[in-house]
Every structure is written in C-alpha cells, then in structure tokens.
C-alpha atoms as a PDB file:
ATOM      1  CA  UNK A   1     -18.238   9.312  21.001  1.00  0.00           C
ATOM      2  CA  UNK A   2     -14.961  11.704  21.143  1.00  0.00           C
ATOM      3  CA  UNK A   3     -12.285  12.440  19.031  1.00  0.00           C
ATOM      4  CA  UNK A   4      -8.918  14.446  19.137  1.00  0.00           C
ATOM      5  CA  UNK A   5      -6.563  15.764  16.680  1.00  0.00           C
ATOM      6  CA  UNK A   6      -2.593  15.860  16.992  1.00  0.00           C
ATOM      7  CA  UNK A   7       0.468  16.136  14.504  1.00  0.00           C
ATOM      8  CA  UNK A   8       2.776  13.320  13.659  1.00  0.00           C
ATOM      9  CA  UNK A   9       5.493  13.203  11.100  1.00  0.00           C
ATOM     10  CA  UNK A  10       3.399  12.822   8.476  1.00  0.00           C
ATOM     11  CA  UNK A  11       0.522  14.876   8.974  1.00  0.00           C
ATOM     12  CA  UNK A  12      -2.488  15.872  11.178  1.00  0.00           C
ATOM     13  CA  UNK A  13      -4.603  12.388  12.796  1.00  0.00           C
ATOM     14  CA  UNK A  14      -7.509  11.845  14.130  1.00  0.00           C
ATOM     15  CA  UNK A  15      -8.286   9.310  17.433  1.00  0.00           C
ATOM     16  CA  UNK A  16     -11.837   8.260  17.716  1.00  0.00           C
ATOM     17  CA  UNK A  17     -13.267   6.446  20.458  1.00  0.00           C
ATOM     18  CA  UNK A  18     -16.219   5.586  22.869  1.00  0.00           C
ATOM     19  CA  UNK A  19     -15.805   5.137  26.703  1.00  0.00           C
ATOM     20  CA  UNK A  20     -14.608   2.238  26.319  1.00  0.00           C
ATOM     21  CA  UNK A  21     -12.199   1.492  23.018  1.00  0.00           C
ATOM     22  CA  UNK A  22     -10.239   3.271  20.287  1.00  0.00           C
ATOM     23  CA  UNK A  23     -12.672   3.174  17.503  1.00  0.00           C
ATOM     24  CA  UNK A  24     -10.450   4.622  14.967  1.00  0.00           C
ATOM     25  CA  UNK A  25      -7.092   6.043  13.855  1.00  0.00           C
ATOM     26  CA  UNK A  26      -7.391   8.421  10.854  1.00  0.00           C
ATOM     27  CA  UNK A  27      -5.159  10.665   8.961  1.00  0.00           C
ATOM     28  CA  UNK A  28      -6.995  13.666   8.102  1.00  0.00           C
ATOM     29  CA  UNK A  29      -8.153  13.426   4.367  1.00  0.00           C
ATOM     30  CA  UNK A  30      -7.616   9.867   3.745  1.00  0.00           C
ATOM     31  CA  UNK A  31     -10.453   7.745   2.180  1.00  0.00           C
ATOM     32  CA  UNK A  32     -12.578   6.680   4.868  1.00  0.00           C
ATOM     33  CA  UNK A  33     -12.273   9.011   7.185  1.00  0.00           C
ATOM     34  CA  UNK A  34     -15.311  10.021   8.538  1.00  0.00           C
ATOM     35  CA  UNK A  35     -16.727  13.507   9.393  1.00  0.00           C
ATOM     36  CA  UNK A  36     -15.282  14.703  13.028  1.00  0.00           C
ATOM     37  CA  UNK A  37     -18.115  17.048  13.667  1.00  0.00           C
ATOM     38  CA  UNK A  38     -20.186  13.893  14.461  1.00  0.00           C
ATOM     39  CA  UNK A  39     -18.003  13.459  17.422  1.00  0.00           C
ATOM     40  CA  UNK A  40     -17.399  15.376  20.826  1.00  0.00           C
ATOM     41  CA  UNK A  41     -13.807  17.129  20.989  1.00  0.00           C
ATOM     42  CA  UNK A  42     -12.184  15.968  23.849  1.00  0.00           C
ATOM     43  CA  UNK A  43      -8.488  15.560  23.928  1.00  0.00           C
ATOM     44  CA  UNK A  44      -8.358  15.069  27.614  1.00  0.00           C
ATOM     45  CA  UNK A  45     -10.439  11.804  27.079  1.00  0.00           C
ATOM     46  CA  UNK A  46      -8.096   9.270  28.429  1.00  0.00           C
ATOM     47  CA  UNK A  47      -8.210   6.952  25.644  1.00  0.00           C
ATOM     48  CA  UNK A  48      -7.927   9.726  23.100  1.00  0.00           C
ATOM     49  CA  UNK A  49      -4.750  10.643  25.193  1.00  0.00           C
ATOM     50  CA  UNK A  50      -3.656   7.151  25.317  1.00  0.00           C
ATOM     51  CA  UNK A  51      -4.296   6.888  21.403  1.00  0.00           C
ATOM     52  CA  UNK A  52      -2.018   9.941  20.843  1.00  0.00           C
ATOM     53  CA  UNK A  53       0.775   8.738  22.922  1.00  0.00           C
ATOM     54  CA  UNK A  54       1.256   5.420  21.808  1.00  0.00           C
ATOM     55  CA  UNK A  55       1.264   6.948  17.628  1.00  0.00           C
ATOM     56  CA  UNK A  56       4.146   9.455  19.227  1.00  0.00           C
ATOM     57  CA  UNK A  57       6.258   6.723  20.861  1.00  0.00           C
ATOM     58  CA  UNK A  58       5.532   4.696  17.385  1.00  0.00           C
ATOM     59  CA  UNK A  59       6.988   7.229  15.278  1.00  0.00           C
ATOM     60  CA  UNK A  60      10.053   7.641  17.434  1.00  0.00           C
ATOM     61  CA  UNK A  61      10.352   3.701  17.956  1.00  0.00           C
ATOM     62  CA  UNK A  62       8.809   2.137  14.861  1.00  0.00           C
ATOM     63  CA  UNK A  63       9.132  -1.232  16.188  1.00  0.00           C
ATOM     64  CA  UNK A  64       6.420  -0.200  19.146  1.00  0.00           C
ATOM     65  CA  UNK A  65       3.447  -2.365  20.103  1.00  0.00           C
ATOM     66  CA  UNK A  66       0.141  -0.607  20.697  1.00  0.00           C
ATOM     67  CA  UNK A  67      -1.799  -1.608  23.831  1.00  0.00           C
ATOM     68  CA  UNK A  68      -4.874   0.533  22.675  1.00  0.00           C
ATOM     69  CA  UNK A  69      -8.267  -1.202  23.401  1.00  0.00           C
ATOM     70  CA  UNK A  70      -9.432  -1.027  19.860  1.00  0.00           C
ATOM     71  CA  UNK A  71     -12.858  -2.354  18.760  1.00  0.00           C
ATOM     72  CA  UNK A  72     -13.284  -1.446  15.440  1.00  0.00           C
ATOM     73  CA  UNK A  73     -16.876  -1.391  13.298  1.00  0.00           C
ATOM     74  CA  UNK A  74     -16.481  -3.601  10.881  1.00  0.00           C
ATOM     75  CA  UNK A  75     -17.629  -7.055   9.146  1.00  0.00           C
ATOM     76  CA  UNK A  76     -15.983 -10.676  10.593  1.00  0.00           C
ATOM     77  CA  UNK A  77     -14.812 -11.083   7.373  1.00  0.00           C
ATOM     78  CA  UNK A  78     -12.613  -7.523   8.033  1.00  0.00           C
ATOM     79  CA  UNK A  79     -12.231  -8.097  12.049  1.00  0.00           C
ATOM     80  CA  UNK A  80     -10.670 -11.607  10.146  1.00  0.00           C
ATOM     81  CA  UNK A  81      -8.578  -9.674   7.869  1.00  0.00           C
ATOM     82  CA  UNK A  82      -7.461  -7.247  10.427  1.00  0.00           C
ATOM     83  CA  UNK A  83      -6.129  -9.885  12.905  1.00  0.00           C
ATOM     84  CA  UNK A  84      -4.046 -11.547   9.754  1.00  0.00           C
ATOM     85  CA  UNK A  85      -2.398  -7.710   9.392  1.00  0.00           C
ATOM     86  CA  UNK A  86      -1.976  -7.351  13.974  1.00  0.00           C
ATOM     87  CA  UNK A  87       0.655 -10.822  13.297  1.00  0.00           C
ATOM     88  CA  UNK A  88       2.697  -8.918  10.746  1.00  0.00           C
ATOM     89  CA  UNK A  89       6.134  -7.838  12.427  1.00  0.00           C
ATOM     90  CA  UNK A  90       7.284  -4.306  12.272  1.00  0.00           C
ATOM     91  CA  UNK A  91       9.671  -4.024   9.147  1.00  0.00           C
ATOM     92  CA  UNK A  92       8.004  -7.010   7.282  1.00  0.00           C
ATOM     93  CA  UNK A  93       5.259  -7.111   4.964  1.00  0.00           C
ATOM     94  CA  UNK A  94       3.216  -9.575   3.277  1.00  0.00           C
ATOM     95  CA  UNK A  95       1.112  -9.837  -0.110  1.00  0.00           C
ATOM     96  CA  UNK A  96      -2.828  -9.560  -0.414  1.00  0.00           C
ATOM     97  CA  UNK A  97      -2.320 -12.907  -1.964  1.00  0.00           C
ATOM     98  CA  UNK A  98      -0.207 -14.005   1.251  1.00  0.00           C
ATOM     99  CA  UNK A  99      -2.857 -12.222   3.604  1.00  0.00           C
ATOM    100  CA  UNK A 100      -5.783 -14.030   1.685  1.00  0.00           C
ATOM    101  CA  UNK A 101      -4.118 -17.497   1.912  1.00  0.00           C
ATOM    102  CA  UNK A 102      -3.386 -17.127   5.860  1.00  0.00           C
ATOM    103  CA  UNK A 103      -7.085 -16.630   6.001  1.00  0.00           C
ATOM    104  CA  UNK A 104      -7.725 -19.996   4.457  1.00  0.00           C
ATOM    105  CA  UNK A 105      -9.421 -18.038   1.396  1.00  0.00           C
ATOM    106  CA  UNK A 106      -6.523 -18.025  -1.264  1.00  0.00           C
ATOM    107  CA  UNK A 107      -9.123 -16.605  -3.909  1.00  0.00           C
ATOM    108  CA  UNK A 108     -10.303 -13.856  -1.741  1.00  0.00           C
ATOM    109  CA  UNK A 109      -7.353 -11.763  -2.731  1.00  0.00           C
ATOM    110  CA  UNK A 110      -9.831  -8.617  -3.815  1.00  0.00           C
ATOM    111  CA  UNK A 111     -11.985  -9.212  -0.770  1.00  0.00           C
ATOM    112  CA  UNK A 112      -8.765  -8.719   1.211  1.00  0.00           C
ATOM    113  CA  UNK A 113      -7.639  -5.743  -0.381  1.00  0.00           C
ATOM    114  CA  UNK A 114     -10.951  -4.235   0.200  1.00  0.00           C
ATOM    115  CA  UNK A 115     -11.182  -4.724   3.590  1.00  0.00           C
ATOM    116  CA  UNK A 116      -8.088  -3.916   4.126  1.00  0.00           C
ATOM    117  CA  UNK A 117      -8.441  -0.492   2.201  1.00  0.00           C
ATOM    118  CA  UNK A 118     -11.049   0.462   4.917  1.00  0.00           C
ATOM    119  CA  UNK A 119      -9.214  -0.569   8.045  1.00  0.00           C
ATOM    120  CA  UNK A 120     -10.161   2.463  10.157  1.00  0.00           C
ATOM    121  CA  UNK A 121      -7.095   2.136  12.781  1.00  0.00           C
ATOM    122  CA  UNK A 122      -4.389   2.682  10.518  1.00  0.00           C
ATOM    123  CA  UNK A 123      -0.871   2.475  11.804  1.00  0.00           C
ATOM    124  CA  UNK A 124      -2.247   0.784  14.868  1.00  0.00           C
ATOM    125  CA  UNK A 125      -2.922  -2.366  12.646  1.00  0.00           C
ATOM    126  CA  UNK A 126      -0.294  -2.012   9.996  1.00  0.00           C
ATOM    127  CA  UNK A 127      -2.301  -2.085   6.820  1.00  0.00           C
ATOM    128  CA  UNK A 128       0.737  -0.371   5.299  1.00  0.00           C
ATOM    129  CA  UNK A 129       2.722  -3.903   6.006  1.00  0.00           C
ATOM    130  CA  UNK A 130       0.813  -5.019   3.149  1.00  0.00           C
ATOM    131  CA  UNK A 131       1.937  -4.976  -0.712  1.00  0.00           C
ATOM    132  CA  UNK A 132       1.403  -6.152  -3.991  1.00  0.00           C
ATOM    133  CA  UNK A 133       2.235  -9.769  -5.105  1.00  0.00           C
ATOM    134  CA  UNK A 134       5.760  -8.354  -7.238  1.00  0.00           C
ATOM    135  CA  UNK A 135       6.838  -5.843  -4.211  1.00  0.00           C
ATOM    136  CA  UNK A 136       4.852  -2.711  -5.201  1.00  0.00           C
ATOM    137  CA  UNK A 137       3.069  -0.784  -2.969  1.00  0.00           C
ATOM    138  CA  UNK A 138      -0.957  -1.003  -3.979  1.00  0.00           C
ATOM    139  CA  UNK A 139      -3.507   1.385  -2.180  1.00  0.00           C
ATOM    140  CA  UNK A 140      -3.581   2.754   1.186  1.00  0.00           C
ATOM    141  CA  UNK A 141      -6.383   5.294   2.156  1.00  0.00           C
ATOM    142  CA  UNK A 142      -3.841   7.501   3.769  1.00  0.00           C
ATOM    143  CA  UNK A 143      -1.941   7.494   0.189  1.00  0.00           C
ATOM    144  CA  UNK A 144       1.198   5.685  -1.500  1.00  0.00           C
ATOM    145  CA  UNK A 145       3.641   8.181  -0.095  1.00  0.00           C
ATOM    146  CA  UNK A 146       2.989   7.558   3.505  1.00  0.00           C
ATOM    147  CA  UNK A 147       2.877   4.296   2.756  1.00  0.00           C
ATOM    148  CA  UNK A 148       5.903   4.137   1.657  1.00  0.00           C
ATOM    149  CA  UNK A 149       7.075   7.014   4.597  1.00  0.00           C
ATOM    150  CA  UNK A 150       6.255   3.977   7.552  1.00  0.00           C
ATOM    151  CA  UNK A 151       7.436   1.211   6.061  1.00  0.00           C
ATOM    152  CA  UNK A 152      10.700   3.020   5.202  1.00  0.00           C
ATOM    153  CA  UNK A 153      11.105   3.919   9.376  1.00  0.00           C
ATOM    154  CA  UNK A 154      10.377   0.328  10.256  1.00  0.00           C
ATOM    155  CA  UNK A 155      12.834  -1.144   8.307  1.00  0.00           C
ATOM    156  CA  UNK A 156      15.577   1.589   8.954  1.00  0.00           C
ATOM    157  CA  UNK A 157      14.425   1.040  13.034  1.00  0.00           C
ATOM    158  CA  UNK A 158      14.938  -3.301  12.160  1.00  0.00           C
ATOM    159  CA  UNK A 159      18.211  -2.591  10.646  1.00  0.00           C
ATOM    160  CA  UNK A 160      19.836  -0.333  13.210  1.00  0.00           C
ATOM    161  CA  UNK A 161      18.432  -2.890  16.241  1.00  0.00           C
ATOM    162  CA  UNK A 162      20.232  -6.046  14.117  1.00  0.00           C
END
C-alpha cells in the first residue's frame, strides 16, 4: 500500500491507497488516522495523484464530485452509513438522527455517529455534512473548526452559483 502527503487550505493530508482504490483520505493528526510509516511513499502513484487533485479542485470548487475509486475497510453497517453521507448535496447537511432514519434504523442514532466518526475518506464522503439534531456541529476526527471551515465554503460556493 502507498501513501502521499500534500497541503490544502486547511492543513497537511494524507491519500492512502492500494493498486487498485483510494483507501483513505486523512488529515494529519485527526483521530483515526493511522501511522504512514506502514505505507510506501509514493506520490507519483497514479491514484495517490488522482486523490490529490480531485481534494485541490474541491477546495477551489466546493461543489466538486470525486470520481476516486474508493474502497474503504470498514463494517456493512459503516459501508451503509457511508453511502447515506455520498447522497448528501454539497452545502446541505443532515442530522445523525436524519442519517439513522434513512438507514431504516431510527434508534441507531449512536451507531451512526460512531461510524461516521471513523469514516477514513474524509472530505471525499462528506462526514462534515453531518450535524447535531438542533444545528450544532458534533464531532469530526479532523476537529470542529474544520468542520465548520468546509461546510462554510460549500455553502458560500451554493450561494454565489444561485
């Protein structure tokens, strides 16, 4: 497996993938983030250059759709979660509560939050698109400020496309 390391807005990320798929989007010293000495540097790897593209062209067109290949390791019940959070638009977000009931599991609201707290391709699928039940912002691995740094862009990018 390789990784790479490049500078957005908001700090230093990490791409992580096989030959194959984007394994994970990290920003460096968020929760979850796992050690990148385990991985193979290779920036040239064309995924890993793909990766850092399409986060560039995100940041300077917040309303971008990635077309990574992205095959993250995780449970059905968080593959389930993390196709709810790929359907939310760019500038809108959604409760855990409104997450959890999409899935058919209106109870599951903590189950959601958790899997959602370790989505390892952040940005890429927006777990920042997702808030509390009253409007707050609630946890994000890459930390409340950044949190509230995206969805700030997205809905400054929705209002000056209206």
């Amino acid at each position: 497996m390789y990784y790479s390391e490049f500078s957005t807005p908001l700090g230093t990320m990490y791409a992580v993938a096989d030959s194959q798929h984007i394994l994970g989007l990290y920003y460096q010293g968020q929760k979850h983030c796992p050690d990148m000495q385990q991985y193979q540097y290779a920036p040239e790897q064309w995924l890993l250059e793909a990766a850092t593209r399409q986060i560039h062209h995100y940041f300077s067109q917040p309303d971008y759709e990635f077309d990574l290949p992205l095959n993250p390791k995780v449970t059905s019940f968080q593959k389930s979660v993390l196709d709810v959070l790929q359907q939310i638009p760019s500038g809108e977000t959604l409760s855990y509560q409104q997450v959890a009931s999409k899935l058919g599991k209106p109870t599951a609201t903590r189950a959601v939050a958790s899997a959602i707290a370790k989505n390892p391709v952040i940005i890429a699928i927006p777990c920042h698109r997702v808030i509390g039940q009253d409007g707050s912002l609630r946890g994000f691995a890459a930390g409340l400020e950044r949190k509230q740094a995206l969805l700030d862009r997205e809905k400054a990018s929705r209002k000056t496309a209206a």
